[in-house]
Protein backbone atom coordinates (compact mmCIF):
# COMPACT_ATOMS: atom_id res chain seq x y z
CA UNK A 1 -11.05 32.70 104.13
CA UNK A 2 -9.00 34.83 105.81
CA UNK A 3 -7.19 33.22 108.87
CA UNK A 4 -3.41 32.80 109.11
CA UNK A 5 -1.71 30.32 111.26
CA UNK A 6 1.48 31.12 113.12
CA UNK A 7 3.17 29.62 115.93
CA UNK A 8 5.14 31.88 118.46
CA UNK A 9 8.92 31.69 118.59
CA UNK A 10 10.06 30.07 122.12
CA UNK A 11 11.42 33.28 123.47
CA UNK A 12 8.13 35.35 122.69
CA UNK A 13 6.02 32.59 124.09
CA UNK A 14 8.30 32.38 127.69
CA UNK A 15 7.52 35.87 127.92
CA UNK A 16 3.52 36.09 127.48
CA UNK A 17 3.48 33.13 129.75
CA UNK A 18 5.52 35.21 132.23
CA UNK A 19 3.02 38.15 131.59
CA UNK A 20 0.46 36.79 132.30
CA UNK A 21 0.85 35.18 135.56
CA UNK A 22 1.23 38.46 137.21
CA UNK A 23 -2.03 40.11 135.46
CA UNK A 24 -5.36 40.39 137.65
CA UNK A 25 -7.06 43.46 135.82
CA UNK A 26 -10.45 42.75 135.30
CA UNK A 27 -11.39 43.03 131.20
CA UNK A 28 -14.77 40.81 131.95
CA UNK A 29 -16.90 44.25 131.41
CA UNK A 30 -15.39 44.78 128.31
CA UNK A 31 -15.83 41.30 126.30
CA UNK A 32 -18.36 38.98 125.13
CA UNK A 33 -17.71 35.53 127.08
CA UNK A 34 -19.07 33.87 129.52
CA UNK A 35 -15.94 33.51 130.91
CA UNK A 36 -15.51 34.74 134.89
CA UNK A 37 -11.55 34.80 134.56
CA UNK A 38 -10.61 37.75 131.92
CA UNK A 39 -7.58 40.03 132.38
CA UNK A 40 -6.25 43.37 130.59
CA UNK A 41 -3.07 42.63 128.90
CA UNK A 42 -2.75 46.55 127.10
CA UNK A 43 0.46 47.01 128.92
CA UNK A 44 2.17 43.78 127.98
CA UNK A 45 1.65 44.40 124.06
CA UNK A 46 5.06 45.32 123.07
CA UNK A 47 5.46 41.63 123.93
CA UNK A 48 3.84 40.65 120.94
CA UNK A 49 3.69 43.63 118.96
CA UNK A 50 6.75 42.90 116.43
CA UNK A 51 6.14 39.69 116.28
CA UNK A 52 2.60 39.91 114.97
CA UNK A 53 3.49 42.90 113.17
CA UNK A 54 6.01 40.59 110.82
CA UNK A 55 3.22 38.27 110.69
CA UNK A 56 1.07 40.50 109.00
CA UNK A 57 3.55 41.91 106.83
CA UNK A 58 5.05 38.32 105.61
CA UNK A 59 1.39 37.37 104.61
CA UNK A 60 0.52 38.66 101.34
CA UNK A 61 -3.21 38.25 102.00
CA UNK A 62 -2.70 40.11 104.95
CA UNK A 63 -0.74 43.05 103.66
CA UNK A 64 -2.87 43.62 100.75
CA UNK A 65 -6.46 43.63 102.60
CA UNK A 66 -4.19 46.64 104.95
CA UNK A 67 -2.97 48.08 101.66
CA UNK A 68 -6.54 47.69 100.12
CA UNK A 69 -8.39 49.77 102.75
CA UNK A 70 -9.27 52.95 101.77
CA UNK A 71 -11.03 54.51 105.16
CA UNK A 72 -8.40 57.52 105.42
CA UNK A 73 -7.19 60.10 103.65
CA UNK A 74 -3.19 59.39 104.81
CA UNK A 75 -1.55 56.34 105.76
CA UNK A 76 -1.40 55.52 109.52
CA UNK A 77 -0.04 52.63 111.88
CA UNK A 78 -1.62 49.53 112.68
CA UNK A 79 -1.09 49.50 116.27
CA UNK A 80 -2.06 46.79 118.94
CA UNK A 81 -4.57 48.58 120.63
CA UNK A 82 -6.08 46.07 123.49
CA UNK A 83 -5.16 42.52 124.86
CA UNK A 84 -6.43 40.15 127.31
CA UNK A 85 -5.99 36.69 128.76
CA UNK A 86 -8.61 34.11 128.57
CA UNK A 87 -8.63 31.54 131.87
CA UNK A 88 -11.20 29.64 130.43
CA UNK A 89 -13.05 26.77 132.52
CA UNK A 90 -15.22 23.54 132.13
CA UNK A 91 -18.28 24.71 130.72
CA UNK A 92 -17.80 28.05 130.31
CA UNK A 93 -17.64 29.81 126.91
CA UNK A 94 -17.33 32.84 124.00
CA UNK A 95 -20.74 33.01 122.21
CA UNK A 96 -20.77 34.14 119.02
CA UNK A 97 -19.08 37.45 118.12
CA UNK A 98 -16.64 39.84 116.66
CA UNK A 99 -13.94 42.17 117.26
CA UNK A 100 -13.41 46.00 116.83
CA UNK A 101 -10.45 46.81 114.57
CA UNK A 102 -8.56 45.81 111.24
CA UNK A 103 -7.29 42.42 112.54
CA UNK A 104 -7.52 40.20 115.86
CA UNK A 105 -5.68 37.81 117.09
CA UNK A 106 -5.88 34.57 119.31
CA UNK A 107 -2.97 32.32 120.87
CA UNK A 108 -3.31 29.22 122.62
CA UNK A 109 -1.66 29.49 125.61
CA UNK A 110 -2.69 25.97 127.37
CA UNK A 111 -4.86 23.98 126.31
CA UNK A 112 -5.65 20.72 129.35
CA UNK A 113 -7.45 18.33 126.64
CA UNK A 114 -6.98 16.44 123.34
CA UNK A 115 -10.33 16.46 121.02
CA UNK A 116 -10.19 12.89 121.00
CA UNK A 117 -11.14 13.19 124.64
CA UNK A 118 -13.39 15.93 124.03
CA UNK A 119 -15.39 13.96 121.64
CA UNK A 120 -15.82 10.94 124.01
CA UNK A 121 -16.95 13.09 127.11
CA UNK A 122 -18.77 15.77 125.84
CA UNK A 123 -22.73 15.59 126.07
CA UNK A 124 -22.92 15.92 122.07
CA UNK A 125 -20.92 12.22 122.31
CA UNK A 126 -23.96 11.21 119.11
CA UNK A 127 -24.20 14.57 117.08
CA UNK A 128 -21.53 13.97 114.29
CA UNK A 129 -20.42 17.81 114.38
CA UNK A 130 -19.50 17.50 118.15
CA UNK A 131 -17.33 21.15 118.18
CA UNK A 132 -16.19 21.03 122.21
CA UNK A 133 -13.60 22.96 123.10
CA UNK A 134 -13.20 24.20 119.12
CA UNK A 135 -12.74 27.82 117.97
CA UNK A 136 -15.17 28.35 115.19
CA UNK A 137 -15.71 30.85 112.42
CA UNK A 138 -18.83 32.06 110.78
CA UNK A 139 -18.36 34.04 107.47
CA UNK A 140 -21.37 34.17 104.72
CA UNK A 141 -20.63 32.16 101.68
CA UNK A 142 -23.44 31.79 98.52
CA UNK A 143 -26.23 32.98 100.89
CA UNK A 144 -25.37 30.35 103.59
CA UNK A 145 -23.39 30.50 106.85
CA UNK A 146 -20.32 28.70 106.56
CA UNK A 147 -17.85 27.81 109.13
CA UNK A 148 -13.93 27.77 109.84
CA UNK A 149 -13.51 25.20 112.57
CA UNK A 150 -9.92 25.09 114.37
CA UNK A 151 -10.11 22.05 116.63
CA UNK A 152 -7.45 23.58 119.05
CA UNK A 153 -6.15 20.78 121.75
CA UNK A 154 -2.74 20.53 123.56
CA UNK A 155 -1.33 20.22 120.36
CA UNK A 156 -2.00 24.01 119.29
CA UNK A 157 -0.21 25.53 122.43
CA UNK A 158 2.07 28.23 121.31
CA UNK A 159 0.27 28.68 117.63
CA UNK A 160 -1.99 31.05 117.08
CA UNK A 161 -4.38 32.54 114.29
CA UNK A 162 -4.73 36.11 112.81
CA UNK A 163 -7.99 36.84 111.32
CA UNK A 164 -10.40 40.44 109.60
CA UNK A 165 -11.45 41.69 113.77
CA UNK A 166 -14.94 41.76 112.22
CA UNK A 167 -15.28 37.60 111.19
CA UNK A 168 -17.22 35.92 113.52
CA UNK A 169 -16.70 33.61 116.12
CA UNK A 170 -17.08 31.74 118.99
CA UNK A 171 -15.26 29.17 121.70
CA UNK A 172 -17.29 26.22 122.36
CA UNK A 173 -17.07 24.78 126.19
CA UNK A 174 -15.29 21.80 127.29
CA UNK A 175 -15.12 19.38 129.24
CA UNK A 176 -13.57 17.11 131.94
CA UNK A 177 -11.13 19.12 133.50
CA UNK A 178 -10.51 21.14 136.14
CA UNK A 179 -7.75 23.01 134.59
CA UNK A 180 -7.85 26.13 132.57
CA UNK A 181 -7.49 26.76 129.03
CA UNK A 182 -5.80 29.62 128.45
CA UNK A 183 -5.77 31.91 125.57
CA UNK A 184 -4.52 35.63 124.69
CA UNK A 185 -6.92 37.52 121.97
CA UNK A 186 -6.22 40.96 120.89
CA UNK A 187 -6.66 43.93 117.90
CA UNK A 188 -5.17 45.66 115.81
CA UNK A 189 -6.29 49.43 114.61
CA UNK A 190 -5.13 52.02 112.88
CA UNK A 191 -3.80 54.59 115.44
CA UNK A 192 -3.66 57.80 113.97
């Protein structure tokens, strides 16, 4: 599976946070969740742009699925194309989807619960696979669905996860709360 970890350097990570408190631009229209609080970030991507970039080029599974691809007939740039903040609330959530692109990208800005928490207080308290407040994967595997699950708490602020733009996925809600989780997603394409 695809996905590669990363956490954010402390100086890159002051600055999206800075970003993004100024950013009201409403990217709701444009994205799957059920989510009322979702904000255009396209002008703010040189603030993650190199970063991610090494990222990709430092991972040899990475590189080689860009190296692989064989959908032009010269080489062109991977380019981050389109990002957005996530103010996530209580209850609210991503249903399942995918991204346009080559790669995509999510980093957890804030996250106001611990899954220990999560598991004691969500409605699911019984069902053994209680995923609240987890980002989840859904790739085909030997004619069955199987499934990536990142159980991202306060503990994953600052890391993120690069992933193909076309594996899907979803946000389960949470609960508890009245604070946001916050999250910045965004893709990669070749720009010719």
């Amino acid at each position: 599976m695809l996905i590669v970890p990363f956490t954010l350097p402390d100086d890159v990570f002051l600055k999206l946070k800075e970003v993004i408190k100024d950013t009201r631009v409403s990217f709701a229209q444009k994205l799957a969740g059920n989510i009322a609080e979702e904000y255009n970030l396209d002008q703010y991507a040189h603030v993650l742009e190199p970063f991610l970039h090494n990222v990709i080029n430092n991972d040899k599974t990475l590189s080689h699925k860009l190296e692989s691809m064989e959908i032009l007939t010269k080489n062109v740039p991977l380019r981050l194309t389109s990002m957005w903040v996530n103010y996530q609330k209580k209850h609210e959530f991503n249903p399942t989807h995918k991204h346009s692109g080559v790669f995509s990208f999510v980093i957890f800005v804030k996250i106001p619960f611990d899954m220990e928490e999560q598991k004691r207080i969500s409605p699911c308290v019984y069902d053994k696979e209680n995923k609240a407040g987890c980002l989840e994967f859904l790739y085909p595997y030997h004619n069955v669905i199987d499934r990536v699950t990142i159980a991202a708490d306060r503990t994953y602020e600052k890391r993120g996860v690069i992933f193909p733009a076309d594996l899907v996925h979803c946000v389960y809600p949470f609960y508890g709360t009245d604070e946001y989780r916050i999250s910045v997603s965004g893709n990669f394409k070749l720009s010719v």
